[in-house]
PDB file of N, CA and C in Angstrom:
ATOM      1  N   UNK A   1      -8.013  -9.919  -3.490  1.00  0.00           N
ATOM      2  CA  UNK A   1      -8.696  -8.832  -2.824  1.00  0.00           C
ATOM      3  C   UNK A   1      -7.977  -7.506  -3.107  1.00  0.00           C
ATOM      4  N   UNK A   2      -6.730  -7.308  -3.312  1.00  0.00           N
ATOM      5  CA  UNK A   2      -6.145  -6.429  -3.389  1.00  0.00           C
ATOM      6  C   UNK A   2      -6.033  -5.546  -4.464  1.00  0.00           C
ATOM      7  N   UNK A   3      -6.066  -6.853  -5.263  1.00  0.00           N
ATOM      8  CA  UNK A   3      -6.104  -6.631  -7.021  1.00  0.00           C
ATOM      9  C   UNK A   3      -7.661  -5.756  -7.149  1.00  0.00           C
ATOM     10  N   UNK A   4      -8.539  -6.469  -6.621  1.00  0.00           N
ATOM     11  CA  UNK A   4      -9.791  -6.249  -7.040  1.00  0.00           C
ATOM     12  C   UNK A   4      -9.987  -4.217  -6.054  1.00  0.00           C
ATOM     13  N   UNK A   5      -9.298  -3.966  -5.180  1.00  0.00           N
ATOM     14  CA  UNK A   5      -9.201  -2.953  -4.420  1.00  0.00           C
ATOM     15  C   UNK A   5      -8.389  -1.994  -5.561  1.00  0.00           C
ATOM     16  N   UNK A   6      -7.495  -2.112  -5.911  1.00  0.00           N
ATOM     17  CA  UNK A   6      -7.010  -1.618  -6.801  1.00  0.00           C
ATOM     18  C   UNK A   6      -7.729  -1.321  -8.108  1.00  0.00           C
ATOM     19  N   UNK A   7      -8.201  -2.450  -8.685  1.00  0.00           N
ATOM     20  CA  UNK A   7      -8.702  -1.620  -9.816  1.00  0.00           C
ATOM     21  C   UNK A   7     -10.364  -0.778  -9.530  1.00  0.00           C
ATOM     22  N   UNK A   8     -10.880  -1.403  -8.652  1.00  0.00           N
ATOM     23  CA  UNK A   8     -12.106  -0.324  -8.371  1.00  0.00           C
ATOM     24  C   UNK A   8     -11.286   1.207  -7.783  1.00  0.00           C
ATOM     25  N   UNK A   9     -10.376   1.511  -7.351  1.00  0.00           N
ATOM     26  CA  UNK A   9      -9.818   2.674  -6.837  1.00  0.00           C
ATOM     27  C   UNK A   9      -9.319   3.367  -8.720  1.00  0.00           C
ATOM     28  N   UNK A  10      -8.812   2.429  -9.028  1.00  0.00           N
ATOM     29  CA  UNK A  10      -8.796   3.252 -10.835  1.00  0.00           C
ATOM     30  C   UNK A  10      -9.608   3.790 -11.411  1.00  0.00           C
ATOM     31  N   UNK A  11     -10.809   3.067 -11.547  1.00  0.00           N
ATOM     32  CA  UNK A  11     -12.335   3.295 -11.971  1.00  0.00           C
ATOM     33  C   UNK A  11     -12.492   4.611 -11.235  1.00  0.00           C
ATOM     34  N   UNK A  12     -12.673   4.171 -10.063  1.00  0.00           N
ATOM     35  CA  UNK A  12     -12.972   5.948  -8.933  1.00  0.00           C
ATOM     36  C   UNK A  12     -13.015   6.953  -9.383  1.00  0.00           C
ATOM     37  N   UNK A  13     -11.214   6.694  -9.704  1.00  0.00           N
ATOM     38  CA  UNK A  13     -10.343   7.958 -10.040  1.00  0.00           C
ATOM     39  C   UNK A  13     -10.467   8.385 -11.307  1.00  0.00           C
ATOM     40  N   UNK A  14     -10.662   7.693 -12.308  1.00  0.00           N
ATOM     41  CA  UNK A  14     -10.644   7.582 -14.032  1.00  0.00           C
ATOM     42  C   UNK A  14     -11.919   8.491 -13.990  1.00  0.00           C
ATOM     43  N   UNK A  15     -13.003   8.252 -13.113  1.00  0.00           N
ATOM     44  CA  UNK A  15     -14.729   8.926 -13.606  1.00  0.00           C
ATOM     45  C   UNK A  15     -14.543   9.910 -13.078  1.00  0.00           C
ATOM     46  N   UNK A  16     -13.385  10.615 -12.160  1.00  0.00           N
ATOM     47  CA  UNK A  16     -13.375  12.069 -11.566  1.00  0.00           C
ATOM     48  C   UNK A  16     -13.511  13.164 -12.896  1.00  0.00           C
ATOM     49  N   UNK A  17     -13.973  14.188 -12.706  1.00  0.00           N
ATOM     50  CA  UNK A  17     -13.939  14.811 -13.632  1.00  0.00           C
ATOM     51  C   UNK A  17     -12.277  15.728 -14.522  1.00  0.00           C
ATOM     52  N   UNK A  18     -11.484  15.551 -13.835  1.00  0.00           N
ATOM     53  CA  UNK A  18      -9.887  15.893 -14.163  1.00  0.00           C
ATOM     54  C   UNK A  18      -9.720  15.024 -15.625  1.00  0.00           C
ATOM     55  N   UNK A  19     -10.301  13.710 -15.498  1.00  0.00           N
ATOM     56  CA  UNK A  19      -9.969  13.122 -16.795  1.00  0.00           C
ATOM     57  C   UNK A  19     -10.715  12.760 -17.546  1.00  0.00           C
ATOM     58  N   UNK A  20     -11.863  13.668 -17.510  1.00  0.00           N
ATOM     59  CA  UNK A  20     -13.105  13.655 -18.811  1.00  0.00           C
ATOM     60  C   UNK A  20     -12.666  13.605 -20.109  1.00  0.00           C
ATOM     61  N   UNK A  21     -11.558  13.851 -20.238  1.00  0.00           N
ATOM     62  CA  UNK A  21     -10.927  14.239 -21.588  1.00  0.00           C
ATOM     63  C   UNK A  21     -10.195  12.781 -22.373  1.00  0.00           C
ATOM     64  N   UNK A  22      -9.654  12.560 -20.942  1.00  0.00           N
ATOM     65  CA  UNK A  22      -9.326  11.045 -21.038  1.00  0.00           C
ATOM     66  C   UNK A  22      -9.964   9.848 -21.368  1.00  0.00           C
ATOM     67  N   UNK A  23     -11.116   9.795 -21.238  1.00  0.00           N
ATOM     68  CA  UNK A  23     -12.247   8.375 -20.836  1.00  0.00           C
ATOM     69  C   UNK A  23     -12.857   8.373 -22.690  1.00  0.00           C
ATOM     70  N   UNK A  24     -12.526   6.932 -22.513  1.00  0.00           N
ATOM     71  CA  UNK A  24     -13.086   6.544 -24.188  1.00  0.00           C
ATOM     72  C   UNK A  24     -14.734   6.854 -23.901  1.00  0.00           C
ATOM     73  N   UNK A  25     -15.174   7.405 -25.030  1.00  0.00           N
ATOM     74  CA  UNK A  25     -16.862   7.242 -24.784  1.00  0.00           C
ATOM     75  C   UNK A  25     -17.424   6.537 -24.706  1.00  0.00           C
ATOM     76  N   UNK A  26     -17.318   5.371 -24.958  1.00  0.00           N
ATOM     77  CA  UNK A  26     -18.194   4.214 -24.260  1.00  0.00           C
ATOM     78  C   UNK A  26     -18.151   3.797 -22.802  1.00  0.00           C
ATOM     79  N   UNK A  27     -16.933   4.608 -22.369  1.00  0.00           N
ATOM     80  CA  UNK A  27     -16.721   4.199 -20.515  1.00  0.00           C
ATOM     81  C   UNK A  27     -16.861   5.599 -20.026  1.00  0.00           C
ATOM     82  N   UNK A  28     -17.505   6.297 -20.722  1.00  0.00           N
ATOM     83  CA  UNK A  28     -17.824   7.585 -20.121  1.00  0.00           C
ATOM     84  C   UNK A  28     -18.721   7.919 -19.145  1.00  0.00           C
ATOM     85  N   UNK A  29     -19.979   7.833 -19.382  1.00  0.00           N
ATOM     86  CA  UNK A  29     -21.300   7.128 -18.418  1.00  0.00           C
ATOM     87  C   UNK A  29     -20.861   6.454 -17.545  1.00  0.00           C
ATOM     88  N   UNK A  30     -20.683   5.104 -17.322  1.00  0.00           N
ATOM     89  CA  UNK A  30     -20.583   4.074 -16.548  1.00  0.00           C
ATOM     90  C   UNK A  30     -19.683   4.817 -15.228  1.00  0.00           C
ATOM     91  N   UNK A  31     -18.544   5.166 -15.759  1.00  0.00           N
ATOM     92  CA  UNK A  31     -17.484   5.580 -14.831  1.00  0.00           C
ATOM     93  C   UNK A  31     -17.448   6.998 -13.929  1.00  0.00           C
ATOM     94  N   UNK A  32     -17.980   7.773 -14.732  1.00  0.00           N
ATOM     95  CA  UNK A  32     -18.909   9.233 -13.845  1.00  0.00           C
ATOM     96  C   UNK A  32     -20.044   8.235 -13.003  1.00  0.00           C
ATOM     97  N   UNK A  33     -20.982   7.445 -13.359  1.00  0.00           N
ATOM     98  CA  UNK A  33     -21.845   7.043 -12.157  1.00  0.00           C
ATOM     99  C   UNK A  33     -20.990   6.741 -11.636  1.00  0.00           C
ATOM    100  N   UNK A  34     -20.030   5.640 -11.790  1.00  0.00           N
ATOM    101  CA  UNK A  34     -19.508   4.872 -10.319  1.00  0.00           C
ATOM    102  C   UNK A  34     -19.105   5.756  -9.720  1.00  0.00           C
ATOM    103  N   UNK A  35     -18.120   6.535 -10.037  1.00  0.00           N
ATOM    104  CA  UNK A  35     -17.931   7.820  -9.612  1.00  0.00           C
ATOM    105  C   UNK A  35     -18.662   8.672  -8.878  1.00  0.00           C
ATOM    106  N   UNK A  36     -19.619   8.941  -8.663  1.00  0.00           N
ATOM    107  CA  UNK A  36     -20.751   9.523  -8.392  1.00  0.00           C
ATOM    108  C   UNK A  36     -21.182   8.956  -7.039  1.00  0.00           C
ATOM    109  N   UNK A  37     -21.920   7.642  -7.816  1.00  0.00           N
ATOM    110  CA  UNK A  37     -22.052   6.443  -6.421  1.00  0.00           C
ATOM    111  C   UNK A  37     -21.151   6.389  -5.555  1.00  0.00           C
ATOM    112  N   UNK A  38     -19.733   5.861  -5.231  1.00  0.00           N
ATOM    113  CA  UNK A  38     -19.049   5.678  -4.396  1.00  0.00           C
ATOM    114  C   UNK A  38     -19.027   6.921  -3.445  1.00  0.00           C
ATOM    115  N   UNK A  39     -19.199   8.153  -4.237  1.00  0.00           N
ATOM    116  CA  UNK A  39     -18.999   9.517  -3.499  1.00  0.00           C
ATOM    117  C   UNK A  39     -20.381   8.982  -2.356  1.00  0.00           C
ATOM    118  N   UNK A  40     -21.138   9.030  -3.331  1.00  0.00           N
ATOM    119  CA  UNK A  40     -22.804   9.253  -2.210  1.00  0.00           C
ATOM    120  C   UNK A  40     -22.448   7.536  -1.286  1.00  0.00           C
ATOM    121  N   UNK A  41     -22.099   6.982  -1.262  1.00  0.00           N
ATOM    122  CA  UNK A  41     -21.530   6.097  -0.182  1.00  0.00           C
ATOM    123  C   UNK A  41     -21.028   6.717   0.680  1.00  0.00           C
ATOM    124  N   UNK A  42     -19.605   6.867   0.462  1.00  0.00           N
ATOM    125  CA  UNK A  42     -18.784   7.822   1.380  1.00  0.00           C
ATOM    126  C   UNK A  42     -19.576   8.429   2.327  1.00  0.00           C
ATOM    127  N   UNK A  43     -19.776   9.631   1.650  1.00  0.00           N
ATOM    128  CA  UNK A  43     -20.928  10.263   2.383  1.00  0.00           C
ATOM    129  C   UNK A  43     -21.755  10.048   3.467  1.00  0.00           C
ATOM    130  N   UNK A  44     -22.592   8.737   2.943  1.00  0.00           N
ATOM    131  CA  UNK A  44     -23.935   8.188   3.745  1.00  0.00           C
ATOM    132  C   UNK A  44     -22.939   7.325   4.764  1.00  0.00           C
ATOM    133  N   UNK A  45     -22.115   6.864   4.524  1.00  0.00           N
ATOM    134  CA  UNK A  45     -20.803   6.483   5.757  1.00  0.00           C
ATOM    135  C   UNK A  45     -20.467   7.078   6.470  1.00  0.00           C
ATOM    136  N   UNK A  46     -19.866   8.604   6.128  1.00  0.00           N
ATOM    137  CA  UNK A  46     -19.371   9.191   7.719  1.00  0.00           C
ATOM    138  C   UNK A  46     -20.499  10.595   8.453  1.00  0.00           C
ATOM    139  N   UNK A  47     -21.986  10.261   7.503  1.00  0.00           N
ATOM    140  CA  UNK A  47     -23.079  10.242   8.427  1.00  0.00           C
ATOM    141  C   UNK A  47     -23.658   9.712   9.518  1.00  0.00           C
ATOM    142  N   UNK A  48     -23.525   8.119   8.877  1.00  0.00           N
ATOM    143  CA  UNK A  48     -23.703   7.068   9.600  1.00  0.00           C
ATOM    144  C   UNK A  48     -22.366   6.865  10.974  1.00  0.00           C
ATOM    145  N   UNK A  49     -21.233   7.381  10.875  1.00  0.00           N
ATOM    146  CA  UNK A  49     -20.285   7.222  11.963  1.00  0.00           C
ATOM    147  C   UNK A  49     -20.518   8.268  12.939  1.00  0.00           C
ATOM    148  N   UNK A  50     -20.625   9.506  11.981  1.00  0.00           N
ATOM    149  CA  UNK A  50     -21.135  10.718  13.457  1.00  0.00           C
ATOM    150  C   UNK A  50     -21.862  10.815  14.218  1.00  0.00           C
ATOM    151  N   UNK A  51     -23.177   9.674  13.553  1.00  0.00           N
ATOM    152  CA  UNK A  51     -24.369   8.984  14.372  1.00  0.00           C
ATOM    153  C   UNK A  51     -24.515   8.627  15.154  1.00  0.00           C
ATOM    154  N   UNK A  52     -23.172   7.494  15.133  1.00  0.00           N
ATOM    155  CA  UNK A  52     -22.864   6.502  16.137  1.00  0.00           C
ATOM    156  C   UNK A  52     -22.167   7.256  17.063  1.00  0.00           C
ATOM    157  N   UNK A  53     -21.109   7.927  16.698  1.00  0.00           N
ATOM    158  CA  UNK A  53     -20.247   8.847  17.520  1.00  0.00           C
ATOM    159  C   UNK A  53     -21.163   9.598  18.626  1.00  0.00           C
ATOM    160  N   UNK A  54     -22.507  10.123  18.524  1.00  0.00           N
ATOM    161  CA  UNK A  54     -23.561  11.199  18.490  1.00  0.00           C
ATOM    162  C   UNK A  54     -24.172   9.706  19.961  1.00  0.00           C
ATOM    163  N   UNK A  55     -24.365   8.553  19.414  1.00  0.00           N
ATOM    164  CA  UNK A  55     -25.029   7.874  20.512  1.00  0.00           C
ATOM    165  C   UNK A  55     -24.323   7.907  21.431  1.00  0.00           C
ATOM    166  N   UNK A  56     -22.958   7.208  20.962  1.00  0.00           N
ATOM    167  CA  UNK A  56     -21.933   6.702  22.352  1.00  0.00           C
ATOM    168  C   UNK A  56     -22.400   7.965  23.156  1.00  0.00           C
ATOM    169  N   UNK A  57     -21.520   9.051  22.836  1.00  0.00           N
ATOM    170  CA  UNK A  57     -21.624  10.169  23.294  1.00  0.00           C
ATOM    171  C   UNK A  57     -22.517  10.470  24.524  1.00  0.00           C
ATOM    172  N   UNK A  58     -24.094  10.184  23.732  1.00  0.00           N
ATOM    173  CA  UNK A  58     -25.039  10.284  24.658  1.00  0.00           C
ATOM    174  C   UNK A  58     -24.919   9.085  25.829  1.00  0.00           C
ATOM    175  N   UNK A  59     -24.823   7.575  25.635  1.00  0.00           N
ATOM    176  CA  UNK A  59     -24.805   6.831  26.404  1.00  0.00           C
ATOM    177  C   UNK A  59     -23.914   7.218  27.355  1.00  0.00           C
ATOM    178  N   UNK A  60     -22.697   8.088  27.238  1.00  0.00           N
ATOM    179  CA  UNK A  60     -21.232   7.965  27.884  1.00  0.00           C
ATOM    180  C   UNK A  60     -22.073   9.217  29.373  1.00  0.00           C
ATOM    181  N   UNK A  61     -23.017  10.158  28.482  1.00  0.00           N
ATOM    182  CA  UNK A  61     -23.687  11.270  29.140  1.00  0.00           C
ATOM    183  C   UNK A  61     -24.685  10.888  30.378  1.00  0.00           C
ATOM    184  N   UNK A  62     -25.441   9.938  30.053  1.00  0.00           N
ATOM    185  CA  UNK A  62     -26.594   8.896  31.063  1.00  0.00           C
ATOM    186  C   UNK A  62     -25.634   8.411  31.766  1.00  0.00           C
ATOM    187  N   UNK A  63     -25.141   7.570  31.243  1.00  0.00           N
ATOM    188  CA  UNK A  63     -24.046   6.751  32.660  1.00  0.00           C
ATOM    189  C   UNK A  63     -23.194   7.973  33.627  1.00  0.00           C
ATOM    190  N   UNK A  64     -22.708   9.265  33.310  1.00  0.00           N
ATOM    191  CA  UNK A  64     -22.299  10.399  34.007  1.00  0.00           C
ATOM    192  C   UNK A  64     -23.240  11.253  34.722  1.00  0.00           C
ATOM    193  N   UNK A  65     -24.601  11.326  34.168  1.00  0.00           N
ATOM    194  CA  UNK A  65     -25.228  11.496  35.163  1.00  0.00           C
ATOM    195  C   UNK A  65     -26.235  10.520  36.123  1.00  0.00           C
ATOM    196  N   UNK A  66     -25.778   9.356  36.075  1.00  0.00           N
ATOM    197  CA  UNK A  66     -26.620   8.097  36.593  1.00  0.00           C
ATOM    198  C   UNK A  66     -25.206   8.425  38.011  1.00  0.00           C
ATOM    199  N   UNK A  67     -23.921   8.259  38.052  1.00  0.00           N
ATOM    200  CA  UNK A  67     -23.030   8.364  38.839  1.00  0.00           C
ATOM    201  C   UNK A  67     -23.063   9.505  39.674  1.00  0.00           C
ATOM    202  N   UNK A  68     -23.199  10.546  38.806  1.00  0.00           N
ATOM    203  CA  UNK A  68     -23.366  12.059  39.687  1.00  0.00           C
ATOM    204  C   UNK A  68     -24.910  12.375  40.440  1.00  0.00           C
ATOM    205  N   UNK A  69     -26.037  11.353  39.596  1.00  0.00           N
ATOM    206  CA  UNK A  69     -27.190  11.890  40.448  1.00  0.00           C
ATOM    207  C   UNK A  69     -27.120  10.615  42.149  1.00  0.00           C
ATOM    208  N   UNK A  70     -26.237   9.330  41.853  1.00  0.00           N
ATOM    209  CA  UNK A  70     -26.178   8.212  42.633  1.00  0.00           C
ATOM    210  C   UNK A  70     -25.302   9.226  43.738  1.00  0.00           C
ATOM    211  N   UNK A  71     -24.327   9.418  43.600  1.00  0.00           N
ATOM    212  CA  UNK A  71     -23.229   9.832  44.617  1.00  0.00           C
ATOM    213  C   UNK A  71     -24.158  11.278  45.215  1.00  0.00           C
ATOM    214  N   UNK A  72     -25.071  12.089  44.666  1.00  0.00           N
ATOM    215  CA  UNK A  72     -25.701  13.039  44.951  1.00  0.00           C
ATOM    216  C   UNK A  72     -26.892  12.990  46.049  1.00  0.00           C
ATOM    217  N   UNK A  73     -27.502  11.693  45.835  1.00  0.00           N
ATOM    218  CA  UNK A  73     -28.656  11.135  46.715  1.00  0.00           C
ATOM    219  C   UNK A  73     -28.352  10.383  47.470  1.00  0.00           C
ATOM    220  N   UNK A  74     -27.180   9.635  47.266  1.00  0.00           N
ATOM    221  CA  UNK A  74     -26.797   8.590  48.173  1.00  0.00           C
ATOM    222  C   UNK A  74     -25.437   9.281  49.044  1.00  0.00           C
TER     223      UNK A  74
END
């Protein structure tokens, strides 16, 4: 697992554009997409967390005013 963590983090890094100069042309393509892809992952990931962050949030908000309207009427 580690191994395999490691070399996809090479790939990552290899398709950044810093080492365009570097990349044989036949792994040129391939490695800008992955490159590319993993970014638009990322991305659609800590969308998806602020989301969640964004619900709790709200749930944490209902239960604070479920307490404040209870203690208010009662």
């Amino acid at each position: 697992m580690f191994r395999t963590l490691l070399l996809a983090s090479a790939a990552f890094v290899w398709g950044g554009p810093q080492f365009a100069e570097l990349r044989p042309a036949p792994l040129d393509v391939p490695l800008v997409t992955f490159h590319h892809e993993v970014k638009d992952v990322m991305r659609d990931a800590v969308v998806a967390v602020h989301g969640v962050d964004k619900v709790r949030n709200l749930r944490f908000m209902d239960e604070y005013f479920e307490f404040v309207s209870g203690r208010l009427n009662g």
